[in-house]
N, C-alpha and C. Protein backbone atom coordinates (compact mmCIF):
# COMPACT_ATOMS: atom_id res chain seq x y z
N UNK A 1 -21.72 6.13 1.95
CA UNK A 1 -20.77 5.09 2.27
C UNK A 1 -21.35 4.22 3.38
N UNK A 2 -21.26 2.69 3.40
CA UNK A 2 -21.70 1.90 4.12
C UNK A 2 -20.69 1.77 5.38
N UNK A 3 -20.80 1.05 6.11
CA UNK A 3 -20.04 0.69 7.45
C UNK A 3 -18.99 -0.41 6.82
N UNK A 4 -19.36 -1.36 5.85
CA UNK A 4 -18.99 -2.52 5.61
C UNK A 4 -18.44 -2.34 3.99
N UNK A 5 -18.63 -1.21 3.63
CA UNK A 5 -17.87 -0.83 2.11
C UNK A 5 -17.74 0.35 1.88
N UNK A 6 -16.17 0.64 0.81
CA UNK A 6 -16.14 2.21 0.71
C UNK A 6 -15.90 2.42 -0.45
N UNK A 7 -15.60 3.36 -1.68
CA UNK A 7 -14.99 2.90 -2.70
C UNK A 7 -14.53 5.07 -3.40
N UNK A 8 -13.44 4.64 -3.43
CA UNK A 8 -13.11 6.34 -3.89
C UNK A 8 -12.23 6.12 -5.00
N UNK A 9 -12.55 7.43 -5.77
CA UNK A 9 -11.69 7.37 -7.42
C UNK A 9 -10.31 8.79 -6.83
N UNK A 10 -9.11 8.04 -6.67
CA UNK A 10 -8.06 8.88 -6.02
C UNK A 10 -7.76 10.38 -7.08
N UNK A 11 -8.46 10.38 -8.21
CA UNK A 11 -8.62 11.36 -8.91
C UNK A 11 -9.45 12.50 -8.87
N UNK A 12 -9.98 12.25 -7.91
CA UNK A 12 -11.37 13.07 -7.50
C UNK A 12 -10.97 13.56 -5.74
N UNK A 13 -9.91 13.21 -5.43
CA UNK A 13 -9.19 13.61 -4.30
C UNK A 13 -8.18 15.07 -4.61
N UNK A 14 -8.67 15.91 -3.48
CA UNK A 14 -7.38 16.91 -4.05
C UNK A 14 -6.28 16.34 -3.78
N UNK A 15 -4.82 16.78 -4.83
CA UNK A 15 -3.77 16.66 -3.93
C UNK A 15 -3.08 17.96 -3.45
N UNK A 16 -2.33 17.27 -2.38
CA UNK A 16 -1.51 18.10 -1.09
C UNK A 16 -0.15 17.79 -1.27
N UNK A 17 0.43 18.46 -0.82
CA UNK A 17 2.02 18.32 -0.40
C UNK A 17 2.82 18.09 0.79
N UNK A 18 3.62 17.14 0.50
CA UNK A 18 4.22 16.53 1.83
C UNK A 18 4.32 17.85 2.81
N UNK A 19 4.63 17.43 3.79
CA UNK A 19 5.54 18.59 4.66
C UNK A 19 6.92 18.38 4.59
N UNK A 20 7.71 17.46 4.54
CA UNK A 20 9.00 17.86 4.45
C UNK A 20 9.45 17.43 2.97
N UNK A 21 8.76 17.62 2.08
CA UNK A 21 9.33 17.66 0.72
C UNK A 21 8.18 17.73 -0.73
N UNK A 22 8.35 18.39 -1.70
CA UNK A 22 8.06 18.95 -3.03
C UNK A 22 6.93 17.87 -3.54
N UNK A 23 6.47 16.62 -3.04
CA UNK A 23 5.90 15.55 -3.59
C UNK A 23 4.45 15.52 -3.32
N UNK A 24 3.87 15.17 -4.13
CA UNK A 24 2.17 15.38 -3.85
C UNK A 24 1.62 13.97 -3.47
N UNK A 25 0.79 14.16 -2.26
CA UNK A 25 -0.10 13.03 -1.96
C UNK A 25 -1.68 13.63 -1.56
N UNK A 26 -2.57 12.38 -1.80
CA UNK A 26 -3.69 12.60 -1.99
C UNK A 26 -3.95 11.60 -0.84
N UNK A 27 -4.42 11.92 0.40
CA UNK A 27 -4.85 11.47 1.52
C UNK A 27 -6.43 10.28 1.34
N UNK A 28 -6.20 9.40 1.11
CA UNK A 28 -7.36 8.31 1.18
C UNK A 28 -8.15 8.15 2.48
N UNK A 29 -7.17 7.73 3.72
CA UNK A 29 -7.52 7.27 4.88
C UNK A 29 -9.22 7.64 4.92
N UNK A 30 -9.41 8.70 5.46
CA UNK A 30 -10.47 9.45 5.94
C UNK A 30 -11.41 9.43 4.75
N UNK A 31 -11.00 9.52 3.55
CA UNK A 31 -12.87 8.93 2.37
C UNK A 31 -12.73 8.04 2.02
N UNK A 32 -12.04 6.76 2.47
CA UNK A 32 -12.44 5.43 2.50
C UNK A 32 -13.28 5.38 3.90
N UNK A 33 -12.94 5.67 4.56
CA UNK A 33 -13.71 5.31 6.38
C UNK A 33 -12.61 4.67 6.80
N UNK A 34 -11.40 4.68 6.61
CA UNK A 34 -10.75 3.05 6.87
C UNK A 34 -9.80 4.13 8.65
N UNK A 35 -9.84 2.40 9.15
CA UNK A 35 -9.66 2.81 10.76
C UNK A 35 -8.77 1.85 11.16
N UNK A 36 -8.41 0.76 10.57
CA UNK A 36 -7.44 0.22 10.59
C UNK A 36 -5.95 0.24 10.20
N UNK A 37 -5.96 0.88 9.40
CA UNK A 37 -5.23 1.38 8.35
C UNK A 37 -4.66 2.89 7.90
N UNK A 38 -3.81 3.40 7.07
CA UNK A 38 -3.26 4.52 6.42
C UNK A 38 -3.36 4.31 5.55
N UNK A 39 -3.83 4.90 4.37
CA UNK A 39 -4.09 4.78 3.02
C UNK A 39 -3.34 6.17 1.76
N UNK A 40 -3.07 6.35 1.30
CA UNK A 40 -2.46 7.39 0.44
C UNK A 40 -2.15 6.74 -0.96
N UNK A 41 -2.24 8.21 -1.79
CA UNK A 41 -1.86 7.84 -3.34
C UNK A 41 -0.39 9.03 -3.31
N UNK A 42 0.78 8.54 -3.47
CA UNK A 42 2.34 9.55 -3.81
C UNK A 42 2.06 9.63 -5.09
N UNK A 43 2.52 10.75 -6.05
CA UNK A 43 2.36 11.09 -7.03
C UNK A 43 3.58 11.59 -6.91
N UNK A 44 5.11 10.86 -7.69
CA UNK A 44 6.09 10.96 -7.51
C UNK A 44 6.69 11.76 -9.07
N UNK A 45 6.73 13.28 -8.96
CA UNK A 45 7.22 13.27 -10.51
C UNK A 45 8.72 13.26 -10.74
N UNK A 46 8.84 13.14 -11.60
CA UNK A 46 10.51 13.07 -12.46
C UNK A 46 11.31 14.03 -11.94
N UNK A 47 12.38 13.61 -11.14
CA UNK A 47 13.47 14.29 -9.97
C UNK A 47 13.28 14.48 -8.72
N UNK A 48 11.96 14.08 -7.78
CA UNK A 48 11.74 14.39 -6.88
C UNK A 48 11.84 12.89 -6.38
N UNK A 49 12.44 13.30 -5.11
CA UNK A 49 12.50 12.29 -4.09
C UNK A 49 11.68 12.81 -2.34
N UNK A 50 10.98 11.88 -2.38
CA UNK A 50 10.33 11.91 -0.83
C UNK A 50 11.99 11.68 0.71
N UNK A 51 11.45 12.21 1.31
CA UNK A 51 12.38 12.33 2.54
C UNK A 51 12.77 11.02 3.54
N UNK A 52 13.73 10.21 3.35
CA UNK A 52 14.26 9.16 3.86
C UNK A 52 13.29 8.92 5.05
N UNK A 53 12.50 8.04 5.45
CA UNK A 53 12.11 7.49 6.80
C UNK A 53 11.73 6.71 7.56
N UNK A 54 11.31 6.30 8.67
CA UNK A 54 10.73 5.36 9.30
C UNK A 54 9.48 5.68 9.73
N UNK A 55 8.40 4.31 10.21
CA UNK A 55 7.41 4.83 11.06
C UNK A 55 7.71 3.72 12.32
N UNK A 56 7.36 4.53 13.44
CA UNK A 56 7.73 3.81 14.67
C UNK A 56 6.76 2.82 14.86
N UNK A 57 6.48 1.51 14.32
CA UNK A 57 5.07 0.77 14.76
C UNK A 57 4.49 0.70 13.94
N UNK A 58 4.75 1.18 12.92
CA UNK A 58 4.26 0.98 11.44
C UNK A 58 4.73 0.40 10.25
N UNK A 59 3.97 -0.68 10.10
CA UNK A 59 4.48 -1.64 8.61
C UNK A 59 4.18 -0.32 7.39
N UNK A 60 4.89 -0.49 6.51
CA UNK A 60 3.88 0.23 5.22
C UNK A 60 4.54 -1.29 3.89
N UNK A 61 3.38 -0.48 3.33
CA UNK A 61 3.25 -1.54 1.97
C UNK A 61 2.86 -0.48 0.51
N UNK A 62 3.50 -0.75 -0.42
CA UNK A 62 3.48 0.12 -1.37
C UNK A 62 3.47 -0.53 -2.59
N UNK A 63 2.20 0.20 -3.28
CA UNK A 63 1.64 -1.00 -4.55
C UNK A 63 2.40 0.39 -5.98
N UNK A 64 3.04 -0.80 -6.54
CA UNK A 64 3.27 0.54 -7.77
C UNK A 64 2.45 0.41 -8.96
N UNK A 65 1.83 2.00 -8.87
CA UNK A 65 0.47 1.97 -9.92
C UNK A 65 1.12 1.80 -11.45
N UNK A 66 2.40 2.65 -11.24
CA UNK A 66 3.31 2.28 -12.28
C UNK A 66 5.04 2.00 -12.29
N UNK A 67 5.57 1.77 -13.25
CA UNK A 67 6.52 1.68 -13.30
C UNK A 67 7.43 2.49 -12.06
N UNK A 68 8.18 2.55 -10.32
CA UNK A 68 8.93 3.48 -10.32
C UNK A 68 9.98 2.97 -9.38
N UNK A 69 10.44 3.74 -8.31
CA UNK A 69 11.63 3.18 -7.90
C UNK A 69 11.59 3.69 -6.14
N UNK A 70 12.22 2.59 -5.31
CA UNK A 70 11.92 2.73 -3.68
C UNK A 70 13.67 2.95 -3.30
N UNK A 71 13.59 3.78 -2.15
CA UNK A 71 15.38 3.76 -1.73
C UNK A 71 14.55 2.84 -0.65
N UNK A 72 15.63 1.57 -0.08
CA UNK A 72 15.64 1.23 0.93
C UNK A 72 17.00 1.36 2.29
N UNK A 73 16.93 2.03 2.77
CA UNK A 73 18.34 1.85 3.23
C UNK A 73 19.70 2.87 2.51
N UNK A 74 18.91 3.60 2.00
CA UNK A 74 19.51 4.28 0.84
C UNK A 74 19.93 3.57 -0.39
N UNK A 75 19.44 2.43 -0.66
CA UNK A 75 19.85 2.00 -1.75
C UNK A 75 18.50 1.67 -3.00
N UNK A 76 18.41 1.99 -4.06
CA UNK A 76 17.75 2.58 -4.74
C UNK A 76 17.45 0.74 -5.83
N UNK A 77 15.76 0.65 -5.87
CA UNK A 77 15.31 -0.44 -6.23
C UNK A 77 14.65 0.06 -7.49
N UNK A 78 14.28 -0.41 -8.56
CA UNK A 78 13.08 -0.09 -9.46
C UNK A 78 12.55 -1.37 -9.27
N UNK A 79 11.28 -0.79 -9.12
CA UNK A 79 9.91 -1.94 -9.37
C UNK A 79 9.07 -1.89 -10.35
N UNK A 80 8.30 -2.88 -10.73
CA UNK A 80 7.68 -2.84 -12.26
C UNK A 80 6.22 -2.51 -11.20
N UNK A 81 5.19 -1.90 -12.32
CA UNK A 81 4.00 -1.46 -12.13
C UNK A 81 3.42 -2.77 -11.68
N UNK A 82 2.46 -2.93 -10.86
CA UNK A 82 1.90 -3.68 -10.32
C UNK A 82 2.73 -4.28 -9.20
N UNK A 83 4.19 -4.61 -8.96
CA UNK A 83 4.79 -5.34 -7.54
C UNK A 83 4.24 -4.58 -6.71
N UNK A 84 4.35 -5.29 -5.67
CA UNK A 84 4.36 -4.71 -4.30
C UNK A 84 5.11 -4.83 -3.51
N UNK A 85 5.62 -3.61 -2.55
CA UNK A 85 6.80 -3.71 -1.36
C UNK A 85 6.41 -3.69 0.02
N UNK A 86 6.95 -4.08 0.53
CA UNK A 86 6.43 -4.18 1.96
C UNK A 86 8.00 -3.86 2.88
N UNK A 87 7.92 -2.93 3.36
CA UNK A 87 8.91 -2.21 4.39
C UNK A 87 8.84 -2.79 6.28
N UNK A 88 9.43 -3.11 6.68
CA UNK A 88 9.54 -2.86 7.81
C UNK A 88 9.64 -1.59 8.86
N UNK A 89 8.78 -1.79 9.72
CA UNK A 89 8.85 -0.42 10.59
C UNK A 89 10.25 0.26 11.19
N UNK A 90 11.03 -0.24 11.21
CA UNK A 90 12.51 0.38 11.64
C UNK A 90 13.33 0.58 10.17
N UNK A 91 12.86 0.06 9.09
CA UNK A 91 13.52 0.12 7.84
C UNK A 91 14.00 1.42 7.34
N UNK A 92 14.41 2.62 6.75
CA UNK A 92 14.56 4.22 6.72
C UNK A 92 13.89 3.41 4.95
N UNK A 93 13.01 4.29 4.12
CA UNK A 93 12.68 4.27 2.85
C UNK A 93 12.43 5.39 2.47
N UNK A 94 11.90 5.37 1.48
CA UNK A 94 11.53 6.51 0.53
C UNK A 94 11.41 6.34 -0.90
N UNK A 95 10.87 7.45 -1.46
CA UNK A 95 9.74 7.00 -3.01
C UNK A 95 10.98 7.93 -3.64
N UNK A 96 11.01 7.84 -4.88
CA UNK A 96 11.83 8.79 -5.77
C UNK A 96 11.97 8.49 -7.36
N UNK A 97 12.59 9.71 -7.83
CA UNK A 97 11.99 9.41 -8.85
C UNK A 97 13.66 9.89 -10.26
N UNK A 98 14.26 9.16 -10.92
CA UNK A 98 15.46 9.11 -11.36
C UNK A 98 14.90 9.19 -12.82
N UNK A 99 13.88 9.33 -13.87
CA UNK A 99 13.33 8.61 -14.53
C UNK A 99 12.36 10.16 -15.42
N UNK A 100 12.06 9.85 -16.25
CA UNK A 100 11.44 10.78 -17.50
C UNK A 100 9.73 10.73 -17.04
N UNK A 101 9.39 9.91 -15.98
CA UNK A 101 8.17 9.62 -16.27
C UNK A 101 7.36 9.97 -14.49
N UNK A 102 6.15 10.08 -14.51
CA UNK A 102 5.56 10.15 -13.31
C UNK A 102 5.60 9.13 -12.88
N UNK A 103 6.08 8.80 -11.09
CA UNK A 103 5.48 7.50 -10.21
C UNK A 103 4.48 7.72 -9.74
N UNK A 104 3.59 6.60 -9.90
CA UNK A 104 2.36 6.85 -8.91
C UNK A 104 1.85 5.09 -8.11
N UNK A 105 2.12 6.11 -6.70
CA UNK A 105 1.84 4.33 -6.03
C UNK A 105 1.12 4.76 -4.92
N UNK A 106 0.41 3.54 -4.53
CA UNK A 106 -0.52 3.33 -3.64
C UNK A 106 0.37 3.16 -2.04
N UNK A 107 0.28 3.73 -0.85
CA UNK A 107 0.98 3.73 0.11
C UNK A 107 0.25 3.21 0.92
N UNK A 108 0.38 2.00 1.93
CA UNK A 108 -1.03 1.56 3.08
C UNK A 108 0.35 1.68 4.17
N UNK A 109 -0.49 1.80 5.37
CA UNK A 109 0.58 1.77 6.80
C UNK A 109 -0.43 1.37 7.39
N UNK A 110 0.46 0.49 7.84
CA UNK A 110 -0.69 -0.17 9.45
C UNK A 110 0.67 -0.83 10.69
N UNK A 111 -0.29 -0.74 11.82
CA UNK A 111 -1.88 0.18 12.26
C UNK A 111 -1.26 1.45 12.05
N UNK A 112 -2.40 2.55 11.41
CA UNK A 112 -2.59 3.68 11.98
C UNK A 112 -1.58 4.56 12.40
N UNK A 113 -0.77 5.68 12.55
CA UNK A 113 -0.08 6.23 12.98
C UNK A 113 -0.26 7.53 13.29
N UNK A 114 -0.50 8.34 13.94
CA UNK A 114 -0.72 9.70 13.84
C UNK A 114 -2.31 9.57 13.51
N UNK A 115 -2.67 11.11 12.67
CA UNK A 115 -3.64 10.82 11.85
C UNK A 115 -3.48 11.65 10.87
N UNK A 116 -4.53 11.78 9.73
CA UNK A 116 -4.85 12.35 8.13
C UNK A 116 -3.91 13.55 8.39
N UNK A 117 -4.13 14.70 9.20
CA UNK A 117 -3.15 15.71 9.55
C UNK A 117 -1.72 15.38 9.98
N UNK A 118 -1.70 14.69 10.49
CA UNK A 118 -0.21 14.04 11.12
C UNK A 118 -0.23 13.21 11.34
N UNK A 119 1.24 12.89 10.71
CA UNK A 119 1.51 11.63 9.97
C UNK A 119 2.20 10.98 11.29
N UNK A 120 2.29 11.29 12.83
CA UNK A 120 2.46 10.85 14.01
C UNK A 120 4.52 10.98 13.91
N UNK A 121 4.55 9.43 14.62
CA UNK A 121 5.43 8.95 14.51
C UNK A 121 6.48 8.57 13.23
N UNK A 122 6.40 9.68 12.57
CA UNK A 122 6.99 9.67 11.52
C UNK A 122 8.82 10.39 11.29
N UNK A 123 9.60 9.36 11.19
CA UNK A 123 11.26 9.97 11.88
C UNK A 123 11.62 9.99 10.98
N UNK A 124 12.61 11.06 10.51
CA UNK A 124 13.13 11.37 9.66
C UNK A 124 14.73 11.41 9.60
N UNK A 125 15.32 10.37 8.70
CA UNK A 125 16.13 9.67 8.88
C UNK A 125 17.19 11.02 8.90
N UNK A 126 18.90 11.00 9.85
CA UNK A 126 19.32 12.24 9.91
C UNK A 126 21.01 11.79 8.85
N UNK A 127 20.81 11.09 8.39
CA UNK A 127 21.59 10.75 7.32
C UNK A 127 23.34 10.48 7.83
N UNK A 128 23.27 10.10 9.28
CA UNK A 128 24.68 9.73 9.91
C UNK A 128 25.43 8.22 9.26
């Protein structure tokens, strides 16, 4: 890998499991090189929902590889494969999945939060 280019097949990444919920992600950040950035692939299957949240200082942006669906606020969006969302850092979100079929989307956060092990500043919404 160069200083100035990186390039990884997210299939060739193991995947892992959240810590506070059943959903598999495959950690990019660290085999891209990328230092600006948070990088991840969610692999959202049919009934599982990721855990309502915020990042303190952190934009995220979420590319859908396919067809799936974002809570914002608790309120539940479907997006077509290819949109992209872009969250605000105080926003509460989450990935989920209502649907017969696997989600799989691309997750970026910037800047940076935590790191590859911990996900930092990551709050978890207490549902008041």
């Amino acid at each position: 890998m160069s200083e100035g280019f990186s390039a990884v097949d997210p299939e060739g990444v193991p995947k892992e499991q959240f810590d506070t919920c059943e959903t598999s992600v495959r950690k990019l950040t660290e085999r891209l090189g990328a230092t600006e950035l948070r990088l991840n692939q969610v692999i959202v299957e049919p009934g599982e929902v990721t855990t309502p949240h915020t990042h303190e200082g952190q934009e995220e942006v979420f590319v859908a590889m396919t067809d799936g669906q974002v809570g914002i606020e608790g309120e539940v969006h479907d997006v077509a494969e290819g949109e992209v969302v872009r969250v605000h850092p105080d926003t509460a979100r989450n990935l989920l999945n209502h649907t017969d079929e696997t989600h799989v989307w691309l997750a970026f956060g910037a800047p940076p939060v935590g790191s590859v092990e911990d996900f930092g500043s990551y709050v978890v919404e207490d549902g008041d």
